[in-house]
PDBML (XML) file of the C-alpha atoms, coordinates in Angstrom:
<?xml version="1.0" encoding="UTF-8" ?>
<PDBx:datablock datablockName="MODEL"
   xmlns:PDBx="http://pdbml.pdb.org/schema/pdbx-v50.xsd"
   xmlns:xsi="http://www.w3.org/2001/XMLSchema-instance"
   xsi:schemaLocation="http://pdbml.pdb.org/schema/pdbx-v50.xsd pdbx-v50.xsd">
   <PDBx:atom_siteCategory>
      <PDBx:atom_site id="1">
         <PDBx:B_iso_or_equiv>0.00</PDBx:B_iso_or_equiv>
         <PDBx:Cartn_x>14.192</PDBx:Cartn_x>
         <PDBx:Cartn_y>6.875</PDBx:Cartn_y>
         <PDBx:Cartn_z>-3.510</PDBx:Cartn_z>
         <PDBx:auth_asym_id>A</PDBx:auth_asym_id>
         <PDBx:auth_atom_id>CA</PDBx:auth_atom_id>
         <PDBx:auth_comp_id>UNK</PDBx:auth_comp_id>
         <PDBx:auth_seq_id>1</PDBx:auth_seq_id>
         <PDBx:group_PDB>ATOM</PDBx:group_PDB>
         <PDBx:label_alt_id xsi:nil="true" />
         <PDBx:label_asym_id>A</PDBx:label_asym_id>
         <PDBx:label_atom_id>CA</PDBx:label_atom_id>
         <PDBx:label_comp_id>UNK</PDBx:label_comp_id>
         <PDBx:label_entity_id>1</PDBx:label_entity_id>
         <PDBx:label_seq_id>1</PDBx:label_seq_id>
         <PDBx:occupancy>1.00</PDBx:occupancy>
         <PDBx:pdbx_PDB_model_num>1</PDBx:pdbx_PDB_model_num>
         <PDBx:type_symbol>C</PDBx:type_symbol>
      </PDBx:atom_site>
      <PDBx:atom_site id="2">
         <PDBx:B_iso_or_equiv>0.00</PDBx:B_iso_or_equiv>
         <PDBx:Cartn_x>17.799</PDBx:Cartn_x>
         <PDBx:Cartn_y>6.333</PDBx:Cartn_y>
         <PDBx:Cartn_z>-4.601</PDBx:Cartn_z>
         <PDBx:auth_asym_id>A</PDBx:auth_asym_id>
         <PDBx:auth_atom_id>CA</PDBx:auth_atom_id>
         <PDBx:auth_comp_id>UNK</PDBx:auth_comp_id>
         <PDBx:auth_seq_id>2</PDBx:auth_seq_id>
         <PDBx:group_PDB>ATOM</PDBx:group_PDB>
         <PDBx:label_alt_id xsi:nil="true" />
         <PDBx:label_asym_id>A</PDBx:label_asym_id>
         <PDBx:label_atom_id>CA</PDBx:label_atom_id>
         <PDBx:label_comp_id>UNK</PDBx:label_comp_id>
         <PDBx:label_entity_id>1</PDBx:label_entity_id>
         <PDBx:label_seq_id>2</PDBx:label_seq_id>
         <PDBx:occupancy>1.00</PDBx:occupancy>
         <PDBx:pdbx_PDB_model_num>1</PDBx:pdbx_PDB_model_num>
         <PDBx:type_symbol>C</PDBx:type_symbol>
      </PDBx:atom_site>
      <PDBx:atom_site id="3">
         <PDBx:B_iso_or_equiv>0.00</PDBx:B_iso_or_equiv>
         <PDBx:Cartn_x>20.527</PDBx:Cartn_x>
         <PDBx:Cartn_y>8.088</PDBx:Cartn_y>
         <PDBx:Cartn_z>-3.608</PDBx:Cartn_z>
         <PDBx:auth_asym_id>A</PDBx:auth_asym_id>
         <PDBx:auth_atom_id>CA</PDBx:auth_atom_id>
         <PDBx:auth_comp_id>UNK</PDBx:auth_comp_id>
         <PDBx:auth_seq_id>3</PDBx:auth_seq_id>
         <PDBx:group_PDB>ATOM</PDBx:group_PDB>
         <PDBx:label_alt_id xsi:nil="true" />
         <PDBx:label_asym_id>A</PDBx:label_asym_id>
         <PDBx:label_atom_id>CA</PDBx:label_atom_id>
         <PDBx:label_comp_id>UNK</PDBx:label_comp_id>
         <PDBx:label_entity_id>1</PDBx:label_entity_id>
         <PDBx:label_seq_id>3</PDBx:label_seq_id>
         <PDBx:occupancy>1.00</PDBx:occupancy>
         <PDBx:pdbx_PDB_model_num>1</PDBx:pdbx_PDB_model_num>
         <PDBx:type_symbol>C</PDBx:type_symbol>
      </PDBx:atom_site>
      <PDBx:atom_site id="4">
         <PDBx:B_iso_or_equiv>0.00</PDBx:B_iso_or_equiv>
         <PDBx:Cartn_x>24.597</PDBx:Cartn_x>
         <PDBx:Cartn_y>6.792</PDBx:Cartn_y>
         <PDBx:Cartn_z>-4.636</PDBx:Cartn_z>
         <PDBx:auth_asym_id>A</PDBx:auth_asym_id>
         <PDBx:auth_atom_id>CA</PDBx:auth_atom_id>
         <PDBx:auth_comp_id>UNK</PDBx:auth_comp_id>
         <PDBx:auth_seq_id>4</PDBx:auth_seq_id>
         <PDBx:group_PDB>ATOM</PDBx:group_PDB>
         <PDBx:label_alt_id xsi:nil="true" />
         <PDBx:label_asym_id>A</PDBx:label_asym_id>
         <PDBx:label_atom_id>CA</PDBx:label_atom_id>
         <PDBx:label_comp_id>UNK</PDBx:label_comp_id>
         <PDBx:label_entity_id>1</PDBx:label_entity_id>
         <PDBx:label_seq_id>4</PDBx:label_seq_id>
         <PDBx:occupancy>1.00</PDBx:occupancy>
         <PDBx:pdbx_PDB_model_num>1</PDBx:pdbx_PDB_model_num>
         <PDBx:type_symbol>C</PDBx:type_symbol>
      </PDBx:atom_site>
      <PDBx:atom_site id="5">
         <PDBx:B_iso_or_equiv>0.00</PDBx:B_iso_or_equiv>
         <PDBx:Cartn_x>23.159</PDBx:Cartn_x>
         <PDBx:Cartn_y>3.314</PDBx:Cartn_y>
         <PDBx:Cartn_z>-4.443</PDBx:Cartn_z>
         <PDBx:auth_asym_id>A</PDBx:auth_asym_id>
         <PDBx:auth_atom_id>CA</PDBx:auth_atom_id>
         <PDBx:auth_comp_id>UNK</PDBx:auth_comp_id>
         <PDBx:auth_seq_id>5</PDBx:auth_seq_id>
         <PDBx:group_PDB>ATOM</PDBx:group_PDB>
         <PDBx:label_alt_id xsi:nil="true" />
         <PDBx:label_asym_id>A</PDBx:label_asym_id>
         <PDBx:label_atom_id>CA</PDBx:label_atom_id>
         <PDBx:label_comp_id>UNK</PDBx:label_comp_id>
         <PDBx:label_entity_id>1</PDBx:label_entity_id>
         <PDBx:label_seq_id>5</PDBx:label_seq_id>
         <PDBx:occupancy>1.00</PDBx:occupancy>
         <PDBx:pdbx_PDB_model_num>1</PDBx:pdbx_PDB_model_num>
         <PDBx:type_symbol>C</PDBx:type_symbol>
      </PDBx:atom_site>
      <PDBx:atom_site id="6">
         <PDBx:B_iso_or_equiv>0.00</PDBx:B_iso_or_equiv>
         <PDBx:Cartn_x>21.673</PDBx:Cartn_x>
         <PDBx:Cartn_y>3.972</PDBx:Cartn_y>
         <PDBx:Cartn_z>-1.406</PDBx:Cartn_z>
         <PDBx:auth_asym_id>A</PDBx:auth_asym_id>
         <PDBx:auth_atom_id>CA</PDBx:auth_atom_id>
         <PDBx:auth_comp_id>UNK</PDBx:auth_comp_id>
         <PDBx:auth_seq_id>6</PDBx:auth_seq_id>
         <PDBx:group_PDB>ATOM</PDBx:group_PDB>
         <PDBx:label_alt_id xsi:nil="true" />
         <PDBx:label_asym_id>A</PDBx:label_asym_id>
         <PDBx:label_atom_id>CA</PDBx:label_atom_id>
         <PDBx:label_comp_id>UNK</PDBx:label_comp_id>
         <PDBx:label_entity_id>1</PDBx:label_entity_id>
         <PDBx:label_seq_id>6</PDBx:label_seq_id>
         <PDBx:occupancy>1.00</PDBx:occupancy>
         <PDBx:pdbx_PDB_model_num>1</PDBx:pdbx_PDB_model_num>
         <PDBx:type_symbol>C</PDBx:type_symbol>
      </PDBx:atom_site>
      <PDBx:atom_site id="7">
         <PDBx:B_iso_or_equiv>0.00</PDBx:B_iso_or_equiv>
         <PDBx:Cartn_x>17.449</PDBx:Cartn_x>
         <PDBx:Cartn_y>2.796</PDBx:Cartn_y>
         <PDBx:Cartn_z>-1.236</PDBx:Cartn_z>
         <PDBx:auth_asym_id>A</PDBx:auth_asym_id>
         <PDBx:auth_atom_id>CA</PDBx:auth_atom_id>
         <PDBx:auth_comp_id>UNK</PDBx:auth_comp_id>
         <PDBx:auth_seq_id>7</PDBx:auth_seq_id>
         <PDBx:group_PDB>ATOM</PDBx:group_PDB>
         <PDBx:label_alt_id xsi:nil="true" />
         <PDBx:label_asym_id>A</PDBx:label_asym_id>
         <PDBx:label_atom_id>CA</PDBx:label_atom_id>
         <PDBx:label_comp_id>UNK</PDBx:label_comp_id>
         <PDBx:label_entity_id>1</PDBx:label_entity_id>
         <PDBx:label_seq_id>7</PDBx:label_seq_id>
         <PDBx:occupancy>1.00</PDBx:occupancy>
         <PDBx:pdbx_PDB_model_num>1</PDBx:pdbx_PDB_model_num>
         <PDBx:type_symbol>C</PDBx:type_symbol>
      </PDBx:atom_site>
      <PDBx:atom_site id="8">
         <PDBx:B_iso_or_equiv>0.00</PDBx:B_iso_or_equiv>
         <PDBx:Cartn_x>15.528</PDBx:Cartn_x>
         <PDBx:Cartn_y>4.537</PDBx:Cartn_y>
         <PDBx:Cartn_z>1.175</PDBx:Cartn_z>
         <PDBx:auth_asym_id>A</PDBx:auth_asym_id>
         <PDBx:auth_atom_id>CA</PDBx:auth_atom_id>
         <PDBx:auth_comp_id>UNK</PDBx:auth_comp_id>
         <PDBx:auth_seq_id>8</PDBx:auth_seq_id>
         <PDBx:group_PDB>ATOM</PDBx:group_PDB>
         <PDBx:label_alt_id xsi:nil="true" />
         <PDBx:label_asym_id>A</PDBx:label_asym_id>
         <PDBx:label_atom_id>CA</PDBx:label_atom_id>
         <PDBx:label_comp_id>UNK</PDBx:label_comp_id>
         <PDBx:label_entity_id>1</PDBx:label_entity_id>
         <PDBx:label_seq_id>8</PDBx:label_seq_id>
         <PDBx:occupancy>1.00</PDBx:occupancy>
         <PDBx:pdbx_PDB_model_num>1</PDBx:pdbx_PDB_model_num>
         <PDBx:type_symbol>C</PDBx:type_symbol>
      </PDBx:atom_site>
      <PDBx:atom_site id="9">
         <PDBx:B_iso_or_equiv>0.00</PDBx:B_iso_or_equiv>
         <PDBx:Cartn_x>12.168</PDBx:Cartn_x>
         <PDBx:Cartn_y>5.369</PDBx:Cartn_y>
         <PDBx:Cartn_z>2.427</PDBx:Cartn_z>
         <PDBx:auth_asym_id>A</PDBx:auth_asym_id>
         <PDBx:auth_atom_id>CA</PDBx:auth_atom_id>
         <PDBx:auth_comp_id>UNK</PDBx:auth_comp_id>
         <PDBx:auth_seq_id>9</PDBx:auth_seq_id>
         <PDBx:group_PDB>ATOM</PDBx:group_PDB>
         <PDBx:label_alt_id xsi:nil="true" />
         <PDBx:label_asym_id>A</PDBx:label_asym_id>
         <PDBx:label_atom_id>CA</PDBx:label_atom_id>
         <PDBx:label_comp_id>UNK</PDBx:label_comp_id>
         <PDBx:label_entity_id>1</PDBx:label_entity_id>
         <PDBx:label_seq_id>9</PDBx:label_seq_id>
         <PDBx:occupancy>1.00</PDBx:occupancy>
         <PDBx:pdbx_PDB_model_num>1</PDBx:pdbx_PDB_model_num>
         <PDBx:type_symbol>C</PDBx:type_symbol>
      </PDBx:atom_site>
      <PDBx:atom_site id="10">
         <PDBx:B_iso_or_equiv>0.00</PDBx:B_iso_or_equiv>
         <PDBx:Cartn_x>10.712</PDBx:Cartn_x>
         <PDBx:Cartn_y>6.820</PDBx:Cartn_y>
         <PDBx:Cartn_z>5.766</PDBx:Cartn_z>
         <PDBx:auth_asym_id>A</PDBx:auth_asym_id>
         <PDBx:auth_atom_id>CA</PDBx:auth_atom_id>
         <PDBx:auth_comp_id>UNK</PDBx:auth_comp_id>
         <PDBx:auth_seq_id>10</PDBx:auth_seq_id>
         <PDBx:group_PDB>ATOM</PDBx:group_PDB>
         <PDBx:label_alt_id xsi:nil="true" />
         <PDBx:label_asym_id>A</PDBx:label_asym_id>
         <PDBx:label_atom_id>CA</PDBx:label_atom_id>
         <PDBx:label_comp_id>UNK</PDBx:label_comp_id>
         <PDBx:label_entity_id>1</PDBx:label_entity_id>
         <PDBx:label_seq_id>10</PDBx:label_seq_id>
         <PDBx:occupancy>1.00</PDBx:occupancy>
         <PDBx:pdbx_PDB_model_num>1</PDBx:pdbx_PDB_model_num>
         <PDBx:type_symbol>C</PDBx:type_symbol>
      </PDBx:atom_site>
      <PDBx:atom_site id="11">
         <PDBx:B_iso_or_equiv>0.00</PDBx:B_iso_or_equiv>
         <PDBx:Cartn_x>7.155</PDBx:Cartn_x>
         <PDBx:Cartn_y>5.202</PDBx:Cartn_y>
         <PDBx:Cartn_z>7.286</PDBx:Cartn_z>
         <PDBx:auth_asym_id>A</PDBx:auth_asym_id>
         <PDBx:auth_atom_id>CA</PDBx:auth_atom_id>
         <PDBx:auth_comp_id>UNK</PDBx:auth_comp_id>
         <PDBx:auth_seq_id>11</PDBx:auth_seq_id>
         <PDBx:group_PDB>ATOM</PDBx:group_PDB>
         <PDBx:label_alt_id xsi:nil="true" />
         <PDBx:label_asym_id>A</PDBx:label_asym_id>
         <PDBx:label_atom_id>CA</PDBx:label_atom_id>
         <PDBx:label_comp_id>UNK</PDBx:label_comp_id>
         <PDBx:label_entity_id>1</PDBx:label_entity_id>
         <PDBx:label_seq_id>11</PDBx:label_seq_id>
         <PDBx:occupancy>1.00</PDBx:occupancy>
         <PDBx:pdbx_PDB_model_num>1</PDBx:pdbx_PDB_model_num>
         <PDBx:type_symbol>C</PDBx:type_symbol>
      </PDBx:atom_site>
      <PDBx:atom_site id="12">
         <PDBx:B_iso_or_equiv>0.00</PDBx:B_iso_or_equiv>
         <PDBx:Cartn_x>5.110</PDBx:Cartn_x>
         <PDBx:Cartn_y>7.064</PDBx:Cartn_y>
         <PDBx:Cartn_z>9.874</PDBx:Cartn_z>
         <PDBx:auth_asym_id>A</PDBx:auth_asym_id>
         <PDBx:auth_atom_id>CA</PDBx:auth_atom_id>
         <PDBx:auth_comp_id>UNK</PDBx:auth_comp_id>
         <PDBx:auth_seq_id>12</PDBx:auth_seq_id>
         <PDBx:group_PDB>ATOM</PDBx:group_PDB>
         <PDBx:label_alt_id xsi:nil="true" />
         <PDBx:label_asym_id>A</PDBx:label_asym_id>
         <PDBx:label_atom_id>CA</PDBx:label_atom_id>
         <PDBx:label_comp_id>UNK</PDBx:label_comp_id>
         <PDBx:label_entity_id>1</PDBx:label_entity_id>
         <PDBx:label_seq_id>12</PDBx:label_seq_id>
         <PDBx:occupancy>1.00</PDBx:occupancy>
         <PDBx:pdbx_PDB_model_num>1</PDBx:pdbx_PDB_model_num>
         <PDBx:type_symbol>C</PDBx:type_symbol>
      </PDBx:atom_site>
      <PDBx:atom_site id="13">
         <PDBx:B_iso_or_equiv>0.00</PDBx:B_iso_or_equiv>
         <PDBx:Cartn_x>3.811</PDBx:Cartn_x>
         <PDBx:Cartn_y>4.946</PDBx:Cartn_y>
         <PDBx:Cartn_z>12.736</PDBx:Cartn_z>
         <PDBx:auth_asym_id>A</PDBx:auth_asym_id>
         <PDBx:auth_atom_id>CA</PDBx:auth_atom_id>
         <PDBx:auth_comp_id>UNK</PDBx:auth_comp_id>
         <PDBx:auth_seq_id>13</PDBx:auth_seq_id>
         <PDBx:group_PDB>ATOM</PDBx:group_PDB>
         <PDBx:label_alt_id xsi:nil="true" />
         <PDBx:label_asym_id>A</PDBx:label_asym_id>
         <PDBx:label_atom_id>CA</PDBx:label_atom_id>
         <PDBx:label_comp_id>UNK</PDBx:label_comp_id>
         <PDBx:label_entity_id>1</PDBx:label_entity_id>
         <PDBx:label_seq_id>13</PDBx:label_seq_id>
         <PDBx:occupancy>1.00</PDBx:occupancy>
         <PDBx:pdbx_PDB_model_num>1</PDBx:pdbx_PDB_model_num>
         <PDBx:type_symbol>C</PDBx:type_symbol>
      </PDBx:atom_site>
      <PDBx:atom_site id="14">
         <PDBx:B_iso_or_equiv>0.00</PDBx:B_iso_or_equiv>
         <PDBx:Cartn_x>6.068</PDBx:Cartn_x>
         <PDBx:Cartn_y>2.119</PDBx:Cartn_y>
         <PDBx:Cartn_z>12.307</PDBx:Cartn_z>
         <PDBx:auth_asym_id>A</PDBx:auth_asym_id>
         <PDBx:auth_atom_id>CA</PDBx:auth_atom_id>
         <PDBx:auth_comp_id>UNK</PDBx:auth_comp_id>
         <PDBx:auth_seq_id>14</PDBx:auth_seq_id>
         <PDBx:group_PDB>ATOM</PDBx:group_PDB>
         <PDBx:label_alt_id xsi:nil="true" />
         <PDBx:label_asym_id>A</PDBx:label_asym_id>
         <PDBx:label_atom_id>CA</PDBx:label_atom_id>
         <PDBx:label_comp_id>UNK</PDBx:label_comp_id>
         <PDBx:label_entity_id>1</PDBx:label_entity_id>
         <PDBx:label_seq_id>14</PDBx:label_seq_id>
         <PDBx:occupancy>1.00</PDBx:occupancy>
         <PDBx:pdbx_PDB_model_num>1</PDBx:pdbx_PDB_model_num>
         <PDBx:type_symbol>C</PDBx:type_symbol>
      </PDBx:atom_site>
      <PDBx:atom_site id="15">
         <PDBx:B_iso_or_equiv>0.00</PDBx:B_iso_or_equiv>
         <PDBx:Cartn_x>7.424</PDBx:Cartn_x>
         <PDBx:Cartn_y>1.267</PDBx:Cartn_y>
         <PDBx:Cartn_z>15.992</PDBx:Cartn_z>
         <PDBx:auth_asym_id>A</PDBx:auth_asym_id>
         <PDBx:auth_atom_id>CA</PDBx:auth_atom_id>
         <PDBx:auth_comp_id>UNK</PDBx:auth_comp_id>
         <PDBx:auth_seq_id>15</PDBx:auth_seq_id>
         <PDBx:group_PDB>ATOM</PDBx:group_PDB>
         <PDBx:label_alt_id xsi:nil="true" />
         <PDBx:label_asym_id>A</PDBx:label_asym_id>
         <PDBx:label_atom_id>CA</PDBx:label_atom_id>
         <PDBx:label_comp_id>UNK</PDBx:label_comp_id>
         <PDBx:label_entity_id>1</PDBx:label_entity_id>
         <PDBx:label_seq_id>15</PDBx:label_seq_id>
         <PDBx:occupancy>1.00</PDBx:occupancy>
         <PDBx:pdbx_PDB_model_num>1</PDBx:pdbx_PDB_model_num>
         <PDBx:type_symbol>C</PDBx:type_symbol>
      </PDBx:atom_site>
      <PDBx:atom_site id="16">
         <PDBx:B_iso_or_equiv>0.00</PDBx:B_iso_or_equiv>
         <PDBx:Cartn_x>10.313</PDBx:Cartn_x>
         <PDBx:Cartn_y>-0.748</PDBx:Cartn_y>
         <PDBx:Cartn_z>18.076</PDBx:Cartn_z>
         <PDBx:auth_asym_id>A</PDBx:auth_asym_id>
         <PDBx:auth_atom_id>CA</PDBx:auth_atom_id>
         <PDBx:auth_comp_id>UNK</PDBx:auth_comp_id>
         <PDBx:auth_seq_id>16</PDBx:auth_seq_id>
         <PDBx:group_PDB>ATOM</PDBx:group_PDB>
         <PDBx:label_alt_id xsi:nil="true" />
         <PDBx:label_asym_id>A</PDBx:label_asym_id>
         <PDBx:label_atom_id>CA</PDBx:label_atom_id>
         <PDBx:label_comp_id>UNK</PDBx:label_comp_id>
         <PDBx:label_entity_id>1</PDBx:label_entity_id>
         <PDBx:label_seq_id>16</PDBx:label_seq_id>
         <PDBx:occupancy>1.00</PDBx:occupancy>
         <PDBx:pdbx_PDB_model_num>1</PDBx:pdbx_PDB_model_num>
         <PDBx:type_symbol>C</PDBx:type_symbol>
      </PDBx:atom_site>
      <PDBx:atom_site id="17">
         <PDBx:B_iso_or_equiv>0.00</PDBx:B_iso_or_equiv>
         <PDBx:Cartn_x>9.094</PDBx:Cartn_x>
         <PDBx:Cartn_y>-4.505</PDBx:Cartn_y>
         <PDBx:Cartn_z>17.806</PDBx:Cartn_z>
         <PDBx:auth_asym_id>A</PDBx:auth_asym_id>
         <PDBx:auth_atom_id>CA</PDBx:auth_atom_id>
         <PDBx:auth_comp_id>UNK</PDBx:auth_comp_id>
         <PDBx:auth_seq_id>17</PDBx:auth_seq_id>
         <PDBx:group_PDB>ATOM</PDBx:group_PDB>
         <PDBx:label_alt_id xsi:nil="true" />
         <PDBx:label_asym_id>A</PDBx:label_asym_id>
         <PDBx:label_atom_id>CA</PDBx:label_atom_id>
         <PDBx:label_comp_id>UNK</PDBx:label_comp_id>
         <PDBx:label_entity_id>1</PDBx:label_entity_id>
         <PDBx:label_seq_id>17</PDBx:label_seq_id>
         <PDBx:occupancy>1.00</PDBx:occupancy>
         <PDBx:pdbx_PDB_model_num>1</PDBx:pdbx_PDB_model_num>
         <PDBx:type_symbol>C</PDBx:type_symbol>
      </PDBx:atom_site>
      <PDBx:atom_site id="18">
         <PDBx:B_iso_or_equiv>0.00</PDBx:B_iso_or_equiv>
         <PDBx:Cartn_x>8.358</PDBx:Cartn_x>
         <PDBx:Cartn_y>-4.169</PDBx:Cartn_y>
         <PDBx:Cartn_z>13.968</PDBx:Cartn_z>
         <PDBx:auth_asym_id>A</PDBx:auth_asym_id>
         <PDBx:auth_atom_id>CA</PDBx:auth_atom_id>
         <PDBx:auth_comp_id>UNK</PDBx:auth_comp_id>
         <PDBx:auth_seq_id>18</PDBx:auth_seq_id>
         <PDBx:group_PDB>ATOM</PDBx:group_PDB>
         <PDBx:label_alt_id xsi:nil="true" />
         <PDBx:label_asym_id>A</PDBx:label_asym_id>
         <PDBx:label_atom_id>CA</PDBx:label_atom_id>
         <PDBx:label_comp_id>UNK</PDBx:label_comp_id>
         <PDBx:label_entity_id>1</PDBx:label_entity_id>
         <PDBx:label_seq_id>18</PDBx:label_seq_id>
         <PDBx:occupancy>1.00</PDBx:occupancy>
         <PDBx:pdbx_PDB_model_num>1</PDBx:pdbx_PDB_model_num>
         <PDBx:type_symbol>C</PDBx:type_symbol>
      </PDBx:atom_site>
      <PDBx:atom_site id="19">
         <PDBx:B_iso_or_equiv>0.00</PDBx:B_iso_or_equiv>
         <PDBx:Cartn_x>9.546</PDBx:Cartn_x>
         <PDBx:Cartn_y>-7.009</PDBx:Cartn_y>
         <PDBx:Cartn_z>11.859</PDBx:Cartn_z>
         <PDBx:auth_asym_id>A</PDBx:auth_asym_id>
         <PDBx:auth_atom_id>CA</PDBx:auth_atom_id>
         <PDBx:auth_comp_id>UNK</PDBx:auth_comp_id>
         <PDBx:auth_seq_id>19</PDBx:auth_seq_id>
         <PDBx:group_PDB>ATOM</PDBx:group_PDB>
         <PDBx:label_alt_id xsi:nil="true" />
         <PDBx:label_asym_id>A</PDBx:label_asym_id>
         <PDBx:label_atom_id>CA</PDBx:label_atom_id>
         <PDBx:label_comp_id>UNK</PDBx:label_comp_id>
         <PDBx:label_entity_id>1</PDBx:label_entity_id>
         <PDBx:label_seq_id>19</PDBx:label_seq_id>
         <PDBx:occupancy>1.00</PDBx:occupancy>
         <PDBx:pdbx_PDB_model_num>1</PDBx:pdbx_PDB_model_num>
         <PDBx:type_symbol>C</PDBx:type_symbol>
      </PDBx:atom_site>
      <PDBx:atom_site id="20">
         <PDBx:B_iso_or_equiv>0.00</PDBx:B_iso_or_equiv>
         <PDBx:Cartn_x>10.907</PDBx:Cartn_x>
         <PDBx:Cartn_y>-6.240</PDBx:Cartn_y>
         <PDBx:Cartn_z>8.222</PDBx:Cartn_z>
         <PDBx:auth_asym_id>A</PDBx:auth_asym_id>
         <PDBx:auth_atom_id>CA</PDBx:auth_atom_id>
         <PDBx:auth_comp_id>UNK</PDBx:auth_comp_id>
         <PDBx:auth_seq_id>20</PDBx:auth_seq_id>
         <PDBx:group_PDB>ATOM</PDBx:group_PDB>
         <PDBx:label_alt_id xsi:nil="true" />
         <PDBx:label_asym_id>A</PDBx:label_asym_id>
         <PDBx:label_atom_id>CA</PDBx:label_atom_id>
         <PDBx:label_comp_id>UNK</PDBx:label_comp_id>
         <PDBx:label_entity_id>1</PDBx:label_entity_id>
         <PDBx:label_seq_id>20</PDBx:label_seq_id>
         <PDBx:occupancy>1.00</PDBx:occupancy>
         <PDBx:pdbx_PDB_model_num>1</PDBx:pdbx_PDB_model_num>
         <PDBx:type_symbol>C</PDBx:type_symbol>
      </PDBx:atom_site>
      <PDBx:atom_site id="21">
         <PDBx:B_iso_or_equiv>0.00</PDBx:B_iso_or_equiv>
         <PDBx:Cartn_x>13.243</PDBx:Cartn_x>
         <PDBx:Cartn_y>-7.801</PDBx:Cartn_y>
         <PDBx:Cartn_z>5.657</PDBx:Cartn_z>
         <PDBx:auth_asym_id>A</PDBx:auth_asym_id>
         <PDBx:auth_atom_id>CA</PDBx:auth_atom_id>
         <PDBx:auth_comp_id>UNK</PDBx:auth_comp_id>
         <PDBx:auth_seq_id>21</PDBx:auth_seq_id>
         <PDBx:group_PDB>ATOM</PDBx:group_PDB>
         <PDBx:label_alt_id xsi:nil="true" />
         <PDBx:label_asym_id>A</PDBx:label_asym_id>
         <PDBx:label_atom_id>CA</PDBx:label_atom_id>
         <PDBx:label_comp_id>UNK</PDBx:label_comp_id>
         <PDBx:label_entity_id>1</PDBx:label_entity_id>
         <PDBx:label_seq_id>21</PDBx:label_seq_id>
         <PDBx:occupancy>1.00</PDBx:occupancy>
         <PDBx:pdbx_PDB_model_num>1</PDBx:pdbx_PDB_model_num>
         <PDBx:type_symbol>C</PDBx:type_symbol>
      </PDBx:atom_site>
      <PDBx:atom_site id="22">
         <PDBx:B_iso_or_equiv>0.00</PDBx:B_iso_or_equiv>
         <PDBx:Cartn_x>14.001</PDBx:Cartn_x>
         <PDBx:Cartn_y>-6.703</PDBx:Cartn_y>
         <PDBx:Cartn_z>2.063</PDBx:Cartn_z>
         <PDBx:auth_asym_id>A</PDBx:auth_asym_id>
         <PDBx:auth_atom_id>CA</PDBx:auth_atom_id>
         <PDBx:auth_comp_id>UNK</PDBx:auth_comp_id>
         <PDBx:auth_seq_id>22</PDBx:auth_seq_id>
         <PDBx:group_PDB>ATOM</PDBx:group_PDB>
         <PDBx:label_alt_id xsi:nil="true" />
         <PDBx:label_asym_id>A</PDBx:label_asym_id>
         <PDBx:label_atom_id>CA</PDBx:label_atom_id>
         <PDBx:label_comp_id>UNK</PDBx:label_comp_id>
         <PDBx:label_entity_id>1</PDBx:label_entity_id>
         <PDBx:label_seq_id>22</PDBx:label_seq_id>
         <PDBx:occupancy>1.00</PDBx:occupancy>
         <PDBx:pdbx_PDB_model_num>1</PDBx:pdbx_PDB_model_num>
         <PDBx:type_symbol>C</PDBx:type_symbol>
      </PDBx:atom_site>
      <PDBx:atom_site id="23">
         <PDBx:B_iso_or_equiv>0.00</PDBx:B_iso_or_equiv>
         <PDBx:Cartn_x>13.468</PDBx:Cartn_x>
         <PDBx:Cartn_y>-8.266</PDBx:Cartn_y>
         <PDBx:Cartn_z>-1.063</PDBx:Cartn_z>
         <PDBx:auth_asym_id>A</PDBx:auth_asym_id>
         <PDBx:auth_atom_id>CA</PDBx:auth_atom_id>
         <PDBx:auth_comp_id>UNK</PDBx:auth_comp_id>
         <PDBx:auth_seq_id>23</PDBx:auth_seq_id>
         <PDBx:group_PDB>ATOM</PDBx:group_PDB>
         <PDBx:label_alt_id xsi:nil="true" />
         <PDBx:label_asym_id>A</PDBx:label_asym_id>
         <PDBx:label_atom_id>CA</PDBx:label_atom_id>
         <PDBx:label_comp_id>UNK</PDBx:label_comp_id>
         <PDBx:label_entity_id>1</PDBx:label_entity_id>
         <PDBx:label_seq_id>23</PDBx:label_seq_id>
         <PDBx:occupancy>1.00</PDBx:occupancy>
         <PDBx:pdbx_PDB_model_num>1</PDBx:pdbx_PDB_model_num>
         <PDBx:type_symbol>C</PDBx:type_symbol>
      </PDBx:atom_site>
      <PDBx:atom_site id="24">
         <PDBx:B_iso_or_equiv>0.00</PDBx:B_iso_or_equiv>
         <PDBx:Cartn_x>16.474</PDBx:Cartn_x>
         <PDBx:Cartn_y>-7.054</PDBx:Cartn_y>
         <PDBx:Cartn_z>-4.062</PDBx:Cartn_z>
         <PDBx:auth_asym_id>A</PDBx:auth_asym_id>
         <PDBx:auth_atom_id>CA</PDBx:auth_atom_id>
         <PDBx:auth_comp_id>UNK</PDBx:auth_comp_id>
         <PDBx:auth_seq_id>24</PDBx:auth_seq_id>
         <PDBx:group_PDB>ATOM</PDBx:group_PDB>
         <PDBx:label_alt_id xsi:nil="true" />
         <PDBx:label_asym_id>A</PDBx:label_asym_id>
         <PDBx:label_atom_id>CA</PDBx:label_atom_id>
         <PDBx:label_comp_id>UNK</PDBx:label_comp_id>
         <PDBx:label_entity_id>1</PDBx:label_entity_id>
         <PDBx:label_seq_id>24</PDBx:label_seq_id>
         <PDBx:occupancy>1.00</PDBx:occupancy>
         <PDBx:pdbx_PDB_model_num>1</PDBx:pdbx_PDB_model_num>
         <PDBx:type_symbol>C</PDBx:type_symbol>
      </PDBx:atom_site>
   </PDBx:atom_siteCategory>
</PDBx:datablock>
């Protein structure tokens, strides 16, 4: 999902502590 250059996604179950990073 794009939106004015904006990327964006929502994940169910994903909590405080979770560890993430992005790849362009």
């Amino acid at each position: 999902e794009v939106d004015a250059y904006v990327w964006h996604c929502y994940i169910p179950g994903i909590r405080p502590g979770q560890r993430y990073g992005f790849r362009v």
